[in-house]
C-alpha atoms as a PDB file:
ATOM      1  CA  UNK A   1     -21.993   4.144 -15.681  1.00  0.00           C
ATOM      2  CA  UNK A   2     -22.715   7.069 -13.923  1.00  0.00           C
ATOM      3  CA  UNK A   3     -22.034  10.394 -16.357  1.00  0.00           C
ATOM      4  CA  UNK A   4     -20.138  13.337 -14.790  1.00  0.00           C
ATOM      5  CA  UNK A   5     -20.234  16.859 -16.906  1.00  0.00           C
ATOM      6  CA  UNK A   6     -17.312  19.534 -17.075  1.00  0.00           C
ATOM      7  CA  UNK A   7     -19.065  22.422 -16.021  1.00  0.00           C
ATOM      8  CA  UNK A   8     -16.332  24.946 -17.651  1.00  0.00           C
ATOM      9  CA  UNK A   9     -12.790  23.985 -17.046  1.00  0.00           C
ATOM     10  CA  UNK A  10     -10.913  26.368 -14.636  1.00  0.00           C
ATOM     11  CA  UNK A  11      -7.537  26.471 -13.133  1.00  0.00           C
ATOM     12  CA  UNK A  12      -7.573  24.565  -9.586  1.00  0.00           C
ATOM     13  CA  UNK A  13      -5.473  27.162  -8.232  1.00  0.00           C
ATOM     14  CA  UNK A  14      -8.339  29.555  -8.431  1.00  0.00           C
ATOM     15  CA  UNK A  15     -10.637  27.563  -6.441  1.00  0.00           C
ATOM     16  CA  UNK A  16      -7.280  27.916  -3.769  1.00  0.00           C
ATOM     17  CA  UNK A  17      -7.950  31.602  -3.895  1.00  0.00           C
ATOM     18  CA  UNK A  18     -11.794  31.103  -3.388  1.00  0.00           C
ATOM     19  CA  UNK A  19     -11.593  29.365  -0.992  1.00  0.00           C
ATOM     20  CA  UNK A  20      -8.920  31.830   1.292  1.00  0.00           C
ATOM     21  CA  UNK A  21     -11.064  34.310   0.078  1.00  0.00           C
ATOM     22  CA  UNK A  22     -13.976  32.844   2.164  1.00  0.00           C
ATOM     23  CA  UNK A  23     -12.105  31.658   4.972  1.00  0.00           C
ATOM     24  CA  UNK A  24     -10.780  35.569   5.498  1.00  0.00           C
ATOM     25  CA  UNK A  25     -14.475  36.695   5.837  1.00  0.00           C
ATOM     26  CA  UNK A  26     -15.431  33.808   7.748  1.00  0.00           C
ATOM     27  CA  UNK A  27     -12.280  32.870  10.064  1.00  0.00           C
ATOM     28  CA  UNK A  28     -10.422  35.880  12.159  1.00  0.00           C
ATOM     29  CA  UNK A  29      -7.787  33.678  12.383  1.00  0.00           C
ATOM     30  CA  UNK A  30      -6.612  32.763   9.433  1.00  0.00           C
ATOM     31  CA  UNK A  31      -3.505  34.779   7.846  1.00  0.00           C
ATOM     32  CA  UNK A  32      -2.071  34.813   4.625  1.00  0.00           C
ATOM     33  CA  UNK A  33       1.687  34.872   3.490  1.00  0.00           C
ATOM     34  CA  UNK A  34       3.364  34.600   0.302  1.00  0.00           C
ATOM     35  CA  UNK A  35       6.841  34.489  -1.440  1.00  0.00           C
ATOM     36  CA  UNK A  36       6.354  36.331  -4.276  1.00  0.00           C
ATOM     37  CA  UNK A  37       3.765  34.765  -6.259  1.00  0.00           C
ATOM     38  CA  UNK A  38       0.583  36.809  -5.453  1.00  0.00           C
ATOM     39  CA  UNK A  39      -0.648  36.401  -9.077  1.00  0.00           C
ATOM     40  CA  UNK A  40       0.070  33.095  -9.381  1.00  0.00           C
ATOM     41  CA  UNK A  41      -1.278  31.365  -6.241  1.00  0.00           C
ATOM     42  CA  UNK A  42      -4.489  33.773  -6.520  1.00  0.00           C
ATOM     43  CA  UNK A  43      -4.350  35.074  -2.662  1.00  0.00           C
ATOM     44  CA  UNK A  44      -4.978  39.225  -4.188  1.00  0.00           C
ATOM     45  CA  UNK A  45      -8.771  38.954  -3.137  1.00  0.00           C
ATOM     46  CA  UNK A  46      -7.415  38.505   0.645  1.00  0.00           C
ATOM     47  CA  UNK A  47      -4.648  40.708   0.061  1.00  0.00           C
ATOM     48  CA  UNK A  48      -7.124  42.984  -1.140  1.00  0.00           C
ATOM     49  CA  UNK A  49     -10.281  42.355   1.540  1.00  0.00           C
ATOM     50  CA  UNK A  50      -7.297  41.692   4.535  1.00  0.00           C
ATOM     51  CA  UNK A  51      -4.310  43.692   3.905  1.00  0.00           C
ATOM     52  CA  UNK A  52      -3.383  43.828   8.052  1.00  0.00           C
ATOM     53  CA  UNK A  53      -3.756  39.783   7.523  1.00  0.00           C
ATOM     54  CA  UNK A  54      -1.659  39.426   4.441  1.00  0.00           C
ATOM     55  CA  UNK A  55       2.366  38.710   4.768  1.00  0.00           C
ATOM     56  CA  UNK A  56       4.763  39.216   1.819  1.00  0.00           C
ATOM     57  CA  UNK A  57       7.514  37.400   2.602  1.00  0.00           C
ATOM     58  CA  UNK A  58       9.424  37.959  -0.874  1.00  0.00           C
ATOM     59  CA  UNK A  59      11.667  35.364  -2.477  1.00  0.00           C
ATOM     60  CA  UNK A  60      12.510  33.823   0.871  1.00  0.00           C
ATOM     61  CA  UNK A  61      10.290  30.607   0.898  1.00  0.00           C
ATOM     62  CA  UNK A  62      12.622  29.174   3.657  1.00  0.00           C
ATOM     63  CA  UNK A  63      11.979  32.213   6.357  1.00  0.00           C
ATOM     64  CA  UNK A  64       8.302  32.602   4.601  1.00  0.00           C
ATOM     65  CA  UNK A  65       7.808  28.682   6.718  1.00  0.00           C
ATOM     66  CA  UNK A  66       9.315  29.911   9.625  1.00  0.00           C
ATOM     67  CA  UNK A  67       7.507  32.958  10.724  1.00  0.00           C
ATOM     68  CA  UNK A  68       4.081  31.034   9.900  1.00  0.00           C
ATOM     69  CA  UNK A  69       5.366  28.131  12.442  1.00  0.00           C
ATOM     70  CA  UNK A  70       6.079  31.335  14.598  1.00  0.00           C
ATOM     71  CA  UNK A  71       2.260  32.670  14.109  1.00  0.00           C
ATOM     72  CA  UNK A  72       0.495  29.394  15.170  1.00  0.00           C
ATOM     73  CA  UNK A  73       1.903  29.986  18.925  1.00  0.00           C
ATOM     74  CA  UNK A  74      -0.379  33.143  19.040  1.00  0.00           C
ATOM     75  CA  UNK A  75      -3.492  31.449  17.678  1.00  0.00           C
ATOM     76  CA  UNK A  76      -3.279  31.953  13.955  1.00  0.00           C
ATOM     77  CA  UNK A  77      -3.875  29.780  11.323  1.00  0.00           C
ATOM     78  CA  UNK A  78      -1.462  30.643   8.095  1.00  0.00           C
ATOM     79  CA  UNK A  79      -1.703  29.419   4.704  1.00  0.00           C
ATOM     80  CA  UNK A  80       1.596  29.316   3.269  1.00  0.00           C
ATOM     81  CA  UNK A  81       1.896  30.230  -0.864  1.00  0.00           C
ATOM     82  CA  UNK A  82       3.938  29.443  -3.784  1.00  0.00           C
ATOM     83  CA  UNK A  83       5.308  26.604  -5.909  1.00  0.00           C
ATOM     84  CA  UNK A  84       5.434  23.274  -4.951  1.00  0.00           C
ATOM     85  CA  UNK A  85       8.457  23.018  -5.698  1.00  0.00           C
ATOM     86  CA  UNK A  86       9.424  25.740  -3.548  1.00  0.00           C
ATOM     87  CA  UNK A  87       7.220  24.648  -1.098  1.00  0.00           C
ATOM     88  CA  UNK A  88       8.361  21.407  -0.442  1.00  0.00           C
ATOM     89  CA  UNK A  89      12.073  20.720  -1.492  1.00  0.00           C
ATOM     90  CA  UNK A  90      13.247  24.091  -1.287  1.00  0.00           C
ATOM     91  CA  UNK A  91      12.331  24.410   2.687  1.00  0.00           C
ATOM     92  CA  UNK A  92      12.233  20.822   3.408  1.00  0.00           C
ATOM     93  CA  UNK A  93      14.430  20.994   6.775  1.00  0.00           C
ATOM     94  CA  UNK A  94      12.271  24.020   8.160  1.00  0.00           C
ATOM     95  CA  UNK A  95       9.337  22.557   7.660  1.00  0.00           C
ATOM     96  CA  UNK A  96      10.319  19.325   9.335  1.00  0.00           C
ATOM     97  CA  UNK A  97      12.123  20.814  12.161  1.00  0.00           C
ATOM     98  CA  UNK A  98       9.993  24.174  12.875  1.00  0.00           C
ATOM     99  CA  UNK A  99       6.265  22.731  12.112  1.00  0.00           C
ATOM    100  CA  UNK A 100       6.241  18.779  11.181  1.00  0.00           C
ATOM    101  CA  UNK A 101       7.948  17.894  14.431  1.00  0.00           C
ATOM    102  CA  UNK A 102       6.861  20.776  16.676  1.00  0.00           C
ATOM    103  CA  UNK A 103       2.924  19.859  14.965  1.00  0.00           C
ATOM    104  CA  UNK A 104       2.307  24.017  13.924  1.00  0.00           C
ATOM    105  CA  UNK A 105      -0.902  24.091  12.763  1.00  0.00           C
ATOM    106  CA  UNK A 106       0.559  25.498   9.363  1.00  0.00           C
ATOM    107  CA  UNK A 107      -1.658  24.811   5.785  1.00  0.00           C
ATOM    108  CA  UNK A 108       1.269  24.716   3.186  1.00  0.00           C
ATOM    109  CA  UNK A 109      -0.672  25.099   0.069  1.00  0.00           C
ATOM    110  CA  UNK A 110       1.440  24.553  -3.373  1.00  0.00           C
ATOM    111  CA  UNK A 111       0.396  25.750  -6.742  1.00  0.00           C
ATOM    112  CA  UNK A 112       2.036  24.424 -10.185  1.00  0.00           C
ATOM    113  CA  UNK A 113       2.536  21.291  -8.839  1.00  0.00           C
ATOM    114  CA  UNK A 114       3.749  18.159 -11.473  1.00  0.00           C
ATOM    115  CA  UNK A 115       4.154  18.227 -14.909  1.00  0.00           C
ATOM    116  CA  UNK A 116       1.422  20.185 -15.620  1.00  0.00           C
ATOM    117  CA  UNK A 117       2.948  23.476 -15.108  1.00  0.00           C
ATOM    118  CA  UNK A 118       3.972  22.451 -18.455  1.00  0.00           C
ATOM    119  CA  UNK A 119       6.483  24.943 -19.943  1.00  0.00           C
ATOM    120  CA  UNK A 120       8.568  26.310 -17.132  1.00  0.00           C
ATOM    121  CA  UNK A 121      10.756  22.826 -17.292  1.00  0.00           C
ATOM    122  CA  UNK A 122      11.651  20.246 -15.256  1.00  0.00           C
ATOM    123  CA  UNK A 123      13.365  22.527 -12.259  1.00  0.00           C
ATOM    124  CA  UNK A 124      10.237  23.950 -11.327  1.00  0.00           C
ATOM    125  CA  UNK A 125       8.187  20.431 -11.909  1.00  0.00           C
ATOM    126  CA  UNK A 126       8.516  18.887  -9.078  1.00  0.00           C
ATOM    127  CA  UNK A 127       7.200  14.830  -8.528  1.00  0.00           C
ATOM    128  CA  UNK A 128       8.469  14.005  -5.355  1.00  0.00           C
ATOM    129  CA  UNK A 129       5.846  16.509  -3.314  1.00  0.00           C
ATOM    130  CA  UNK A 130       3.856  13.776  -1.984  1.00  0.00           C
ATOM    131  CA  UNK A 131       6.927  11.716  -1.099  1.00  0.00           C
ATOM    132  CA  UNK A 132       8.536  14.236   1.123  1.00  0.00           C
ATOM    133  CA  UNK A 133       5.799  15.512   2.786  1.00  0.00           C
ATOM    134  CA  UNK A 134       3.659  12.264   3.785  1.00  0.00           C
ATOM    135  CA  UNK A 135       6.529  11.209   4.939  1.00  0.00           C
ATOM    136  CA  UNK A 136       6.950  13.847   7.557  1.00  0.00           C
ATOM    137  CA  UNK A 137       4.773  12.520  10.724  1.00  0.00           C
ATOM    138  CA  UNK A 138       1.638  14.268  11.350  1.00  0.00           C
ATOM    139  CA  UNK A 139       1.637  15.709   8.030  1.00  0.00           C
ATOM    140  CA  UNK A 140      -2.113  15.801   6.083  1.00  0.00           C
ATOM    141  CA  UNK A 141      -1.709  15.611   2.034  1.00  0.00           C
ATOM    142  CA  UNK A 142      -4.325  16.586   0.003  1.00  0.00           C
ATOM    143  CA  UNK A 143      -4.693  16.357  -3.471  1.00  0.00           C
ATOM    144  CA  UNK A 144      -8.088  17.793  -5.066  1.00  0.00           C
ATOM    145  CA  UNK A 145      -9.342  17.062  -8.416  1.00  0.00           C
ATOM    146  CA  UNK A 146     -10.831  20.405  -9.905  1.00  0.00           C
ATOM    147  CA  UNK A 147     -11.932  24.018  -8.981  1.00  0.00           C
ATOM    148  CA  UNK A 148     -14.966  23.117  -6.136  1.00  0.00           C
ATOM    149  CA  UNK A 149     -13.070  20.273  -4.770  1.00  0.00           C
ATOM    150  CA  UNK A 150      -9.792  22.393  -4.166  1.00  0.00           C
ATOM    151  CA  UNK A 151     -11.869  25.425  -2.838  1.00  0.00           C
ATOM    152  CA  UNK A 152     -13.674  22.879  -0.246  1.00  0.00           C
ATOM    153  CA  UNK A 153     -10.650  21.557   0.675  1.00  0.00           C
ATOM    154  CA  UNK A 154      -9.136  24.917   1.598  1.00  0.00           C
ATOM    155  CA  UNK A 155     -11.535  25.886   3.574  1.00  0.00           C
ATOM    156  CA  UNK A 156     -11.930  22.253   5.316  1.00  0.00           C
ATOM    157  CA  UNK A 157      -8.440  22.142   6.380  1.00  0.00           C
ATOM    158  CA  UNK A 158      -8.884  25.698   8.306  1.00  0.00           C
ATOM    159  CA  UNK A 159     -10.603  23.402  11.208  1.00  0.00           C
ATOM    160  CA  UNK A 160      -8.020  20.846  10.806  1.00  0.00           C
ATOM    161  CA  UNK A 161      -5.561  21.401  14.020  1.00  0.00           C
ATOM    162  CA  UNK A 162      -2.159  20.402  12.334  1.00  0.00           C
ATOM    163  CA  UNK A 163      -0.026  20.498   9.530  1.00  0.00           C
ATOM    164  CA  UNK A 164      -1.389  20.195   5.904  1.00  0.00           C
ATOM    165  CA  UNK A 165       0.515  19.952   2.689  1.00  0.00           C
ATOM    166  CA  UNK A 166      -2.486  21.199   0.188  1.00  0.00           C
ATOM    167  CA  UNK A 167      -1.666  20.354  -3.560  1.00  0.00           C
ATOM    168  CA  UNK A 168      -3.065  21.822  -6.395  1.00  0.00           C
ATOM    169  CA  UNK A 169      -2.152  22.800  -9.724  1.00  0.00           C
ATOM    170  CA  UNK A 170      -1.948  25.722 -12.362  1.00  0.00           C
ATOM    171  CA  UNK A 171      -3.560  24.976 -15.607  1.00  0.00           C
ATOM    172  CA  UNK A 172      -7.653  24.832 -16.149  1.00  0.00           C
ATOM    173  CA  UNK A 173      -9.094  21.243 -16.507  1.00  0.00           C
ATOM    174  CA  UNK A 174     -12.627  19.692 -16.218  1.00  0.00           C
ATOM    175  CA  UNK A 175     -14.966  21.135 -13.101  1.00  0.00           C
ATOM    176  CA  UNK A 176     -17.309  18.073 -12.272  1.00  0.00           C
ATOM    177  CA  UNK A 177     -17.676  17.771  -8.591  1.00  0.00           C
ATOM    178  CA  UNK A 178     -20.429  19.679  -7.035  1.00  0.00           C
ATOM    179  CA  UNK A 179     -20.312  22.983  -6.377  1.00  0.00           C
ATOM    180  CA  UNK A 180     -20.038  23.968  -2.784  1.00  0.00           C
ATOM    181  CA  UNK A 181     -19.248  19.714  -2.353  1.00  0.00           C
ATOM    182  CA  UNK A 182     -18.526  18.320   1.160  1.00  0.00           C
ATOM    183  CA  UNK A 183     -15.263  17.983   1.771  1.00  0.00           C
ATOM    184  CA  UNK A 184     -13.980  15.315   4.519  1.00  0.00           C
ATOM    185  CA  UNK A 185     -10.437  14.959   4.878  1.00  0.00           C
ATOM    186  CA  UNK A 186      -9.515  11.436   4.784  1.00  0.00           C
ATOM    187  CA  UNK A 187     -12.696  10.291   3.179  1.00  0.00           C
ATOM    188  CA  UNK A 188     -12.370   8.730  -0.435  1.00  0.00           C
ATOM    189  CA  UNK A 189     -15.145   9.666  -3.008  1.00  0.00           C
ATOM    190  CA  UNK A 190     -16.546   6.574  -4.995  1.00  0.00           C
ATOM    191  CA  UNK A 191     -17.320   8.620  -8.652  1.00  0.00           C
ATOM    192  CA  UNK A 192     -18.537   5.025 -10.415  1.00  0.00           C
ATOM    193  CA  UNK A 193     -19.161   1.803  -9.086  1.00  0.00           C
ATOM    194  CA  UNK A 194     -18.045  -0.923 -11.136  1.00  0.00           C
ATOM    195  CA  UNK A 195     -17.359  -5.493 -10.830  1.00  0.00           C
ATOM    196  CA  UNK A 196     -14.019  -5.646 -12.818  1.00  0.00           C
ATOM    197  CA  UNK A 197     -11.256  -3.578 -11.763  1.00  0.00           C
ATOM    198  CA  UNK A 198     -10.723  -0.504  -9.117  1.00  0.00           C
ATOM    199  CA  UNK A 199      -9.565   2.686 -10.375  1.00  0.00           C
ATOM    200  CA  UNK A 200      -8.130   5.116  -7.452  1.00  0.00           C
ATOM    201  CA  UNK A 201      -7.051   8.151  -9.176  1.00  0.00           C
ATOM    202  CA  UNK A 202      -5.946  11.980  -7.360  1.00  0.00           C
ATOM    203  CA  UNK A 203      -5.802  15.212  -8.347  1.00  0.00           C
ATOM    204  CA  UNK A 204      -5.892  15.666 -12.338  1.00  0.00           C
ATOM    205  CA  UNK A 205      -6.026  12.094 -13.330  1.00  0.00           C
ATOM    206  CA  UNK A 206      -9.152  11.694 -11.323  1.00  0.00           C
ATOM    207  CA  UNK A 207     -10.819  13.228 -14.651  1.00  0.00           C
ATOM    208  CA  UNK A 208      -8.472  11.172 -17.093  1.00  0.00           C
ATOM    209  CA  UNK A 209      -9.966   7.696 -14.953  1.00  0.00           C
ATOM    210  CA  UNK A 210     -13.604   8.556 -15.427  1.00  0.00           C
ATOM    211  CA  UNK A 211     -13.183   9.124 -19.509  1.00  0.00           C
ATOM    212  CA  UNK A 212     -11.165   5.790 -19.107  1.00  0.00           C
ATOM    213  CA  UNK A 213     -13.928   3.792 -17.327  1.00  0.00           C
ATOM    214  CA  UNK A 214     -16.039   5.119 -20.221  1.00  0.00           C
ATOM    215  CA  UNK A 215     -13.534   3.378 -22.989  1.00  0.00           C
ATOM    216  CA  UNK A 216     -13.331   0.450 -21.045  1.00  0.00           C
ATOM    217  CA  UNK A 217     -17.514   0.263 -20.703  1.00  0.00           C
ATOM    218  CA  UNK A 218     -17.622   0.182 -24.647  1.00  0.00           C
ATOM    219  CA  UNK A 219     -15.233  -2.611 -24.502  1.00  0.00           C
ATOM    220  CA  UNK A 220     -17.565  -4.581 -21.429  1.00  0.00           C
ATOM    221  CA  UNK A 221     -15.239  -3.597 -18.658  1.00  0.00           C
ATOM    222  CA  UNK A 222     -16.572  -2.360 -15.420  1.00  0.00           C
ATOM    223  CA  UNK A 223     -14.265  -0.243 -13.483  1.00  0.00           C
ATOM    224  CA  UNK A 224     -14.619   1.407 -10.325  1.00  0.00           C
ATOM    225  CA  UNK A 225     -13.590   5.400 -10.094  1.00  0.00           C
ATOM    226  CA  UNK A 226     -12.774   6.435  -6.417  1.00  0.00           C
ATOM    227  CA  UNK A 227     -11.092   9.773  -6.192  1.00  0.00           C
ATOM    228  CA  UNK A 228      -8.532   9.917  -3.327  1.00  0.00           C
ATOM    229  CA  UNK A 229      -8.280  13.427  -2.544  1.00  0.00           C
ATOM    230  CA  UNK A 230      -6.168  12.501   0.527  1.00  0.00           C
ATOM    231  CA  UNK A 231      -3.156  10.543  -0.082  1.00  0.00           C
ATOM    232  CA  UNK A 232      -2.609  11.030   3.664  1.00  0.00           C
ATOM    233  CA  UNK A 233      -4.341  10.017   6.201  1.00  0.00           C
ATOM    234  CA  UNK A 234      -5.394   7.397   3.763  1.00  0.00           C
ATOM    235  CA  UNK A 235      -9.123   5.488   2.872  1.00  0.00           C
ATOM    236  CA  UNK A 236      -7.724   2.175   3.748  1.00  0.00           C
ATOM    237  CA  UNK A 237     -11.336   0.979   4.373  1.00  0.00           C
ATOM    238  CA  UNK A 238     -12.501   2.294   0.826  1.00  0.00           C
ATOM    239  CA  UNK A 239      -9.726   0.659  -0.895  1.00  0.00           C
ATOM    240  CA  UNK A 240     -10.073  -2.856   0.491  1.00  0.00           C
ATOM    241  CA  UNK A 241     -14.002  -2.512   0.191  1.00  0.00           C
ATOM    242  CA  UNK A 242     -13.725  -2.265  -3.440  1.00  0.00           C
ATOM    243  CA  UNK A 243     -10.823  -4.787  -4.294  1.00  0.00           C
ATOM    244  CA  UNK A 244     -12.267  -6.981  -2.262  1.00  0.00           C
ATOM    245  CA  UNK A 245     -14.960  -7.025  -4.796  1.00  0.00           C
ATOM    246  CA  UNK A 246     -13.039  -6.429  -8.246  1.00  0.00           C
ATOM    247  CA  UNK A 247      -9.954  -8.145  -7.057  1.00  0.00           C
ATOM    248  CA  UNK A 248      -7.246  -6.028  -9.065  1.00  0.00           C
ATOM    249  CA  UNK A 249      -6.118  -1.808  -9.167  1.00  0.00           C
ATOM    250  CA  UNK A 250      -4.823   1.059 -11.621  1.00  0.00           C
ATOM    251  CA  UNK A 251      -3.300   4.048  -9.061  1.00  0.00           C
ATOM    252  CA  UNK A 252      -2.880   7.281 -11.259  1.00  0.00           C
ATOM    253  CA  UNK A 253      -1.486  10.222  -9.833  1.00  0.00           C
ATOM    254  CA  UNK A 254       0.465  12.957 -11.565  1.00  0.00           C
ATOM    255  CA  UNK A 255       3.599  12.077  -9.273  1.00  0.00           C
ATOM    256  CA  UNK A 256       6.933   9.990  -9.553  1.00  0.00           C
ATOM    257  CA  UNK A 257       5.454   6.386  -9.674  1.00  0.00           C
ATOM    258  CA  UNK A 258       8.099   6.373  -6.450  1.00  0.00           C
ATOM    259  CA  UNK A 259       6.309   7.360  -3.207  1.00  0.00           C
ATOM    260  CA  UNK A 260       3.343   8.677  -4.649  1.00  0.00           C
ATOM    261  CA  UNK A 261      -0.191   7.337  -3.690  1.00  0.00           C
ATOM    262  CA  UNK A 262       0.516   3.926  -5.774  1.00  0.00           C
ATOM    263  CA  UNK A 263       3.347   3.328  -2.969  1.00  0.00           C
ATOM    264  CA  UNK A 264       0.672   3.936  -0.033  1.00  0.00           C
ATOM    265  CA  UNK A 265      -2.188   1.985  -1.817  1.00  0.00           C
ATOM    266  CA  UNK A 266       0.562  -1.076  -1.864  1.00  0.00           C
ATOM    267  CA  UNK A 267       1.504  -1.026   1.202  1.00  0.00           C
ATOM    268  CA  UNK A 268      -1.892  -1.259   2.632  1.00  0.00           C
ATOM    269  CA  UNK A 269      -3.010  -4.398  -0.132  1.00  0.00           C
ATOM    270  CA  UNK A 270       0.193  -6.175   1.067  1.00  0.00           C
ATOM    271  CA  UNK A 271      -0.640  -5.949   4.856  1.00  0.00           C
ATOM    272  CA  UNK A 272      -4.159  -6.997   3.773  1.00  0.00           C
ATOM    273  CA  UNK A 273      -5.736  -8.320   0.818  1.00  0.00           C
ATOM    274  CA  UNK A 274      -2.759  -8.693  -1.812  1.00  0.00           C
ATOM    275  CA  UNK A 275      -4.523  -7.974  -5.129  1.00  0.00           C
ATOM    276  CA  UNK A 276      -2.796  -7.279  -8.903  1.00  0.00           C
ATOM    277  CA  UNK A 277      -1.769  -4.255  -9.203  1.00  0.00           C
ATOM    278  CA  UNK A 278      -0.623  -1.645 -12.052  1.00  0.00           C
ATOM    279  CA  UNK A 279       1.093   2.238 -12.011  1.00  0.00           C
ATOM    280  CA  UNK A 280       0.406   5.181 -13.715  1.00  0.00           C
ATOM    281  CA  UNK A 281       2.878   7.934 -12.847  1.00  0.00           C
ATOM    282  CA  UNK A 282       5.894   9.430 -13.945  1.00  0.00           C
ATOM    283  CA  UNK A 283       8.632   6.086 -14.073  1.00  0.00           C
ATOM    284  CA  UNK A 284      11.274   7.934 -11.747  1.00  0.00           C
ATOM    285  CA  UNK A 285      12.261  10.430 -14.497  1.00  0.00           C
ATOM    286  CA  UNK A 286      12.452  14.344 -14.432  1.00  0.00           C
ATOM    287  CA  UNK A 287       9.888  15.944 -16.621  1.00  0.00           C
ATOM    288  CA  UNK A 288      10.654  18.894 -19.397  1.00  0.00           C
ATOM    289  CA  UNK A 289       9.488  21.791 -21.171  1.00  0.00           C
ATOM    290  CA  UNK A 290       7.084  21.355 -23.131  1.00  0.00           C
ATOM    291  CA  UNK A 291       2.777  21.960 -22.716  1.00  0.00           C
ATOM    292  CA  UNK A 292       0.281  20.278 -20.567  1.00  0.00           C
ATOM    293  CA  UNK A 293      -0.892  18.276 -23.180  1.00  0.00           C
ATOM    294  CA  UNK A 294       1.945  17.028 -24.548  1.00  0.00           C
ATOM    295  CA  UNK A 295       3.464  16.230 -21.513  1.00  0.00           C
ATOM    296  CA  UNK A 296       0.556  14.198 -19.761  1.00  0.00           C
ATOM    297  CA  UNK A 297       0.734  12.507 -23.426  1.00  0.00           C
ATOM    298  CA  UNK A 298       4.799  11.974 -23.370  1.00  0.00           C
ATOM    299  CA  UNK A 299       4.772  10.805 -19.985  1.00  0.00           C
ATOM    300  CA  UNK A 300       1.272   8.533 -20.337  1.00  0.00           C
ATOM    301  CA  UNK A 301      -0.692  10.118 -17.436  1.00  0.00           C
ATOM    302  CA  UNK A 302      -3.522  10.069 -19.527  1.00  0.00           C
ATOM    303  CA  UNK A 303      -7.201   8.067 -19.916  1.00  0.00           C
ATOM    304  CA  UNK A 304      -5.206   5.873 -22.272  1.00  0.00           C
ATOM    305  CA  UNK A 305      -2.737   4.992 -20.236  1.00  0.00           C
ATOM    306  CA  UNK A 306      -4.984   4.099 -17.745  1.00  0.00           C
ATOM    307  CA  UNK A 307      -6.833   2.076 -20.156  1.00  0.00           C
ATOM    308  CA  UNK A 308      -3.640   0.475 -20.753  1.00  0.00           C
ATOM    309  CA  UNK A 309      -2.616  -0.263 -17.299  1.00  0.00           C
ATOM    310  CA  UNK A 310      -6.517  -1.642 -16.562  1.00  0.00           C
ATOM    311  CA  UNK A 311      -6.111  -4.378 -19.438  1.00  0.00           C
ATOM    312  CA  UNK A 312      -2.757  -5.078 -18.505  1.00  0.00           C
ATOM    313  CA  UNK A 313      -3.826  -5.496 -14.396  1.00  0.00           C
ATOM    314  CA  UNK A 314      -7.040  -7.996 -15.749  1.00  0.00           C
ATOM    315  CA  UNK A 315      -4.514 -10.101 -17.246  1.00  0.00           C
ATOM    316  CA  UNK A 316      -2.834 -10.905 -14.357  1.00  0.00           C
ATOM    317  CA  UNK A 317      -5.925 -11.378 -11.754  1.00  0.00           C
END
């Protein structure tokens, strides 16, 4: 099995501000608004370098989605910030009806997404992001894995003409992609080939599946890691490549086990190549206060529980 290394673990919000941080020296274009949460969604570099270019919008998340929609028809390409929570459910019918449907060429990017904003409760954990927004036609959703991969995908999704719901979260976990990494939207990235069983993991539990393919390698397992940064437009072709040779799958996501990436990887084994198949998410349940930690632990959106739900999916091939 191939070995990946945690460089130093960082916050993957921070790569978020990296990466707008680049994009503002590199990309006239690109403009910056935020409701609020300068601090938290790391955009005071471009405040700082692009103050003309920088929008506070305040504690109005709703208008905030607006006037970006409003900004694409003169050529500029906004990056929406704050919560997920806020971003998504919050201003669902604006962004529907003013950029989904009208196709604004609008980057929503949302910080503190799922349960790992940890201690802030369950109103401001939100699990149904993914739902909502792939649902919207058009609508890109990305979900990095760590620091570089979140700062590539900001700046990849600056050439992207269209909407893009860009999710990423606030507390520091394992950097192990390469630094400065391509980043192709809609391109899966195989992380360990393996015979027995696919593992397609996104966003933090794409580090929780590669210490899990390690535990199952001492026990004579051989998984496959793919990391599906985009749960929208999908890998279809990377998926079915890889069943087609282990014939069973674990989908982990830190998401509602309810229209999450499990639900898309499903739906595209049924219409093809019906394999076994096992869940780990959040089993339609709010979450609560409580840490990181203990709540990937409570809520088994960890490497065990994807250890679990690998042994349990062999069973049944």
């Amino acid at each position: 099995m191939k070995k990946y290394t945690n460089t130093g673990s960082k916050d993957t919000r921070s790569g978020f501000g990296a990466g707008l941080t680049e994009l503002g020296q590199k990309n006239e274009n690109v403009v910056a608004l935020c409701a609020d949460l300068i601090g938290s969604l790391k955009m005071d570099n471009f405040k700082k370098n692009h103050p003309e270019r920088f929008f506070q919008v305040g504690i109005a998340e709703a208008n905030m989605m607006g006037i970006a929609a409003g900004m694409t028809i003169g050529g500029k390409i906004p990056f929406t910030g704050t919560f997920a929570n806020f971003s998504t459910g919050r201003v669902y019918d604006q962004i529907r009806q003013s950029i989904a449907y009208s196709d604004k060429n609008v980057k929503i990017c949302a910080s503190h997404a799922g349960l790992t904003l940890g201690e802030d409760g369950a109103t401001h954990q939100i699990l149904e992001d993914i739902g909502l927004m792939k649902m919207l036609p058009g609508m890109v959703v990305i979900n990095p894995c760590d620091y570089n991969q979140t700062k590539a995908a900001t700046i990849a999704i600056a050439e992207h003409h269209g909407p893009v719901y860009l999710r990423f979260g606030r507390p520091s976990v394992p950097n192990f992609t390469p630094e400065n990494g391509e980043f192709v939207i809609g391109k899966a990235v195989m992380l360990n080939e393996g015979t027995d069983v696919t593992i397609v993991a996104t966003g933090h539990l794409v580090w929780e599946a590669l210490i899990a393919a390690e535990a199952l390698e001492a026990k004579g397992i051989s998984a496959e890691v793919i990391n599906i940064h985009t749960i929208k437009p999908l890998d279809e072709e990377a998926i079915l490549k890889s069943v087609a040779k282990t014939g069973c799958i674990v989908t982990a996501e830190e998401h509602n086990i309810l229209g999450g990436l499990g639900e898309s990887v499903s739906r595209t084994l049924v219409t093809n190549n019906p394999v076994p198949q096992e869940f780990v998410a959040v089993n339609d349940s709010f979450g609560e206060s409580g840490t990181p930690a203990q709540l990937m632990e409570k809520y088994k959106l960890n490497n065990q529980a994807i250890v679990e739900a690998v042994e349990k999916v062999l069973k049944r091939k």
